[in-house]
C-alpha atoms as a PDB file:
ATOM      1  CA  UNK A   1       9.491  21.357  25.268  1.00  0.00           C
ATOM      2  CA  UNK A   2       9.305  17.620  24.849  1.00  0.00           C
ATOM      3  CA  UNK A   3      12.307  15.866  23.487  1.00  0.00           C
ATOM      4  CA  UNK A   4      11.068  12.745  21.483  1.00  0.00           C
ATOM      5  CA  UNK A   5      13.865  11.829  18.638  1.00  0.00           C
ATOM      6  CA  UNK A   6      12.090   8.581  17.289  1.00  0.00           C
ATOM      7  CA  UNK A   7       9.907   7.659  14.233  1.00  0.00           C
ATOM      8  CA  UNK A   8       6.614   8.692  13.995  1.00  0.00           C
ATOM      9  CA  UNK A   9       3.766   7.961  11.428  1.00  0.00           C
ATOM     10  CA  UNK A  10       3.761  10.290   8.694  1.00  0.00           C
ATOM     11  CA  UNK A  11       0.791  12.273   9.392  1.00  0.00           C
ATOM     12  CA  UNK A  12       2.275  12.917  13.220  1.00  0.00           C
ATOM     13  CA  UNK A  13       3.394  16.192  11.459  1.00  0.00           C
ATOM     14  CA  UNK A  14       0.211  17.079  10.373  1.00  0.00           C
ATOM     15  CA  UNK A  15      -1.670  16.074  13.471  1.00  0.00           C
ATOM     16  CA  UNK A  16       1.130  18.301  15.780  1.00  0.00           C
ATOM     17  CA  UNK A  17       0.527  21.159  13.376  1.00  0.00           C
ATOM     18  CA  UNK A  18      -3.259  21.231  13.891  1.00  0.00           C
ATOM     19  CA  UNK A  19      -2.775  21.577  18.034  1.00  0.00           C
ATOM     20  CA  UNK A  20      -0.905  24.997  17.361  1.00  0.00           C
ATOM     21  CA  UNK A  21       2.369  23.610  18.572  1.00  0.00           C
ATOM     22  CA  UNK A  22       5.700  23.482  17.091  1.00  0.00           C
ATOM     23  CA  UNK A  23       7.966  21.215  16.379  1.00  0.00           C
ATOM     24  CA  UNK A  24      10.867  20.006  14.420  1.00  0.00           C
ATOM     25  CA  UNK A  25      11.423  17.201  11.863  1.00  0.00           C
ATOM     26  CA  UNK A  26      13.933  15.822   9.505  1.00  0.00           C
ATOM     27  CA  UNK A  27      13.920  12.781   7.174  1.00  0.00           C
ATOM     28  CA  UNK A  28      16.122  10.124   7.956  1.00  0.00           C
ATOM     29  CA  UNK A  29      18.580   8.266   5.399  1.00  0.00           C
ATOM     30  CA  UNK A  30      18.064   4.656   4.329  1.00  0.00           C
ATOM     31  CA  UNK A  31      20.346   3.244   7.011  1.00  0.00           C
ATOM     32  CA  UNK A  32      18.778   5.392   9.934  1.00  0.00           C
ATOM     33  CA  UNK A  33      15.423   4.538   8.826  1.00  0.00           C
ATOM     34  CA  UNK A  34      15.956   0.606   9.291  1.00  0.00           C
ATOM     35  CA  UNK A  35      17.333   1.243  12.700  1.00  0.00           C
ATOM     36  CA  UNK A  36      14.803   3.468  13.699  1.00  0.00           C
ATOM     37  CA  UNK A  37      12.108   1.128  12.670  1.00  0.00           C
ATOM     38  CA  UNK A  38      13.788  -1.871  14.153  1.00  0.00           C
ATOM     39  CA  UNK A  39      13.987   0.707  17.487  1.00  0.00           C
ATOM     40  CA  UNK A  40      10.072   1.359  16.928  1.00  0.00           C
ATOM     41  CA  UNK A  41       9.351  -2.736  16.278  1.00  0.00           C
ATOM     42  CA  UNK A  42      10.869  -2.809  20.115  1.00  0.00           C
ATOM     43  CA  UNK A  43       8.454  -0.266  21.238  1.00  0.00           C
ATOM     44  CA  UNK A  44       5.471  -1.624  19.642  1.00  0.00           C
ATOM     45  CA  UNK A  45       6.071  -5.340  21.340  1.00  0.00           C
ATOM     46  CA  UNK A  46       6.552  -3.690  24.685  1.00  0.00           C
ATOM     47  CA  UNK A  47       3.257  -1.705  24.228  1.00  0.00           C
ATOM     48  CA  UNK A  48       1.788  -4.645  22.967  1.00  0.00           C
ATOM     49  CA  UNK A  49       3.202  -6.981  26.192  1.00  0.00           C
ATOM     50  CA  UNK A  50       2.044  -4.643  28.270  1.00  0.00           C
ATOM     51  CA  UNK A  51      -1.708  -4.156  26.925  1.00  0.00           C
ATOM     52  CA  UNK A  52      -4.377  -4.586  29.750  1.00  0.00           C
ATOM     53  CA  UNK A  53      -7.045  -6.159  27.289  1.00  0.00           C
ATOM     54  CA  UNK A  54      -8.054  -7.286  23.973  1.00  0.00           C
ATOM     55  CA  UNK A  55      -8.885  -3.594  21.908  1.00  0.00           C
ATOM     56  CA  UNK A  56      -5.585  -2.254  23.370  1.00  0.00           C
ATOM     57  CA  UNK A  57      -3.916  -5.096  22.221  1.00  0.00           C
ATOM     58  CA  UNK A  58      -5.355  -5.485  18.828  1.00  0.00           C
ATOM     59  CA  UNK A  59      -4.230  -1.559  18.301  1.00  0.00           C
ATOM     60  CA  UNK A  60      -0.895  -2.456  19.059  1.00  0.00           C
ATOM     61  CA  UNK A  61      -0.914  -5.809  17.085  1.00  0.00           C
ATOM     62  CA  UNK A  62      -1.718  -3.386  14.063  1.00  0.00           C
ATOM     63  CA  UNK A  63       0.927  -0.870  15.257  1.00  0.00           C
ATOM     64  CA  UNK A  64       3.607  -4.032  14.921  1.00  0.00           C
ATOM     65  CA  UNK A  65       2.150  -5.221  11.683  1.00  0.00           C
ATOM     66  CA  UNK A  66       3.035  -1.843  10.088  1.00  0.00           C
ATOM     67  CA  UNK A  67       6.376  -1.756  11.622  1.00  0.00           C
ATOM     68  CA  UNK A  68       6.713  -5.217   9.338  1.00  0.00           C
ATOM     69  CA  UNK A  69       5.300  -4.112   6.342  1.00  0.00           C
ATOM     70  CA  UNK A  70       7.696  -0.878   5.746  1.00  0.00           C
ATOM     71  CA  UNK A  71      10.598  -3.351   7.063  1.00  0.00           C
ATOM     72  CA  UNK A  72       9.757  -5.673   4.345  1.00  0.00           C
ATOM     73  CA  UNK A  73       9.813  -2.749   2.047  1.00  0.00           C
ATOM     74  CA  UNK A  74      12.853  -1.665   3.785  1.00  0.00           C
ATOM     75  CA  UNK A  75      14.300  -5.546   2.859  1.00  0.00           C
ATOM     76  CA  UNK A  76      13.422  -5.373  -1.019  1.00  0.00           C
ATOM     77  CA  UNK A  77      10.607  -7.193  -0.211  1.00  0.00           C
ATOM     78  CA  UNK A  78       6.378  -6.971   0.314  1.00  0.00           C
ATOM     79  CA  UNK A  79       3.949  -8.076   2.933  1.00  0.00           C
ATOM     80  CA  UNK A  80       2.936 -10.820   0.363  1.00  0.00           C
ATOM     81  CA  UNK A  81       6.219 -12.597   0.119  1.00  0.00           C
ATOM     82  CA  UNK A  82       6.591 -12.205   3.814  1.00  0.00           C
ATOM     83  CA  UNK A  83       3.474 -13.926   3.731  1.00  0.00           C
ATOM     84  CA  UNK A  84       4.765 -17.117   1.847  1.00  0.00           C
ATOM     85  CA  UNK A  85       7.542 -17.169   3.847  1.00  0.00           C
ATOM     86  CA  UNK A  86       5.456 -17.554   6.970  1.00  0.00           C
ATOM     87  CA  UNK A  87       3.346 -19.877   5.466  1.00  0.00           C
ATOM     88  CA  UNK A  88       6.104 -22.178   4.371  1.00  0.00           C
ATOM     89  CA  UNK A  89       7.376 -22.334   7.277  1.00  0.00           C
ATOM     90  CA  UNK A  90       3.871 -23.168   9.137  1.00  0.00           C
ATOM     91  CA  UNK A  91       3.583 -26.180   6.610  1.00  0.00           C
ATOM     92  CA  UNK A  92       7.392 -27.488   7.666  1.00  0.00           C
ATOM     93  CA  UNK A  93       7.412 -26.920  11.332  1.00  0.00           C
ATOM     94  CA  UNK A  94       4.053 -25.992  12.063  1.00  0.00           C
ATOM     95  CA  UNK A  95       2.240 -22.757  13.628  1.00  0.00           C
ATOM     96  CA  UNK A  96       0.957 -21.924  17.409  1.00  0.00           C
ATOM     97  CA  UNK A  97      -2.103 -22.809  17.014  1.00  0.00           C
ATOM     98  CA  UNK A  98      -1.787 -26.252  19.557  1.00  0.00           C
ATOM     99  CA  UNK A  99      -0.261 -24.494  22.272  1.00  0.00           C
ATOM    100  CA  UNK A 100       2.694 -26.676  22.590  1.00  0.00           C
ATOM    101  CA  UNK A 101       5.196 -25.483  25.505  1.00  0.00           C
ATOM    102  CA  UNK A 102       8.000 -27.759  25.707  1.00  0.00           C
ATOM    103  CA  UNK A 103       9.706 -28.674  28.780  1.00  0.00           C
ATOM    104  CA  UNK A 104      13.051 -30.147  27.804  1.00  0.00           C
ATOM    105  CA  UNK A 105      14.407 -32.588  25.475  1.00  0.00           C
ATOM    106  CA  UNK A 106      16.901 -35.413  26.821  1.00  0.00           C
ATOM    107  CA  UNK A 107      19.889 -35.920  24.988  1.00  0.00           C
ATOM    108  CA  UNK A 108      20.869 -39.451  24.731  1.00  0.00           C
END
């Protein structure tokens, strides 16, 4: 028997159930729930360092932007306000989108 204790996608269930195997579930509580998805936001960015090319990556790009929609949810909040947030932010400080990697900054 495999041991797994994280959060899974809701039809995970489902999907186990069709193989013939067994398993066990329960639903978390509100508090659990944000630290299990924070966990799973963790997991997702290390799958998605660690793709080796540009489909794996994009899966786990979408895996991560899932994680942040039910966070946002999770927050009181929605993918759209996220959304303004970001873009807000682009137009103060800018995006990525120039590459810029800074080197250091002399204090005088």
């Amino acid at each position: 028997m495999l041991i797994h204790n994280k959060l899974v996608r809701d039809q995970i269930p489902e999907i186990i159930s069709r193989t013939g195997k067994t398993f066990s579930t329960r639903i978390l509580n509100n508090e659990e729930y944000r630290k299990e998805l924070k966990t799973k936001s963790f997991e997702e960015l290390n799958e998605y360092v660690n793709a080796g090319n540009d489909q794996d990556a994009i899966e786990e790009l979408a895996d991560l932007l899932e994680i942040i929609h039910a966070l946002a949810e999770c927050h009181g909040s929605t993918i759209e306000t996220i959304e303004k947030v970001r873009k807000l932010k682009a137009e103060k400080r800018g995006g990525f989108k120039e590459k810029i990697y800074l080197i250091e900054v002399e204090d005088h």
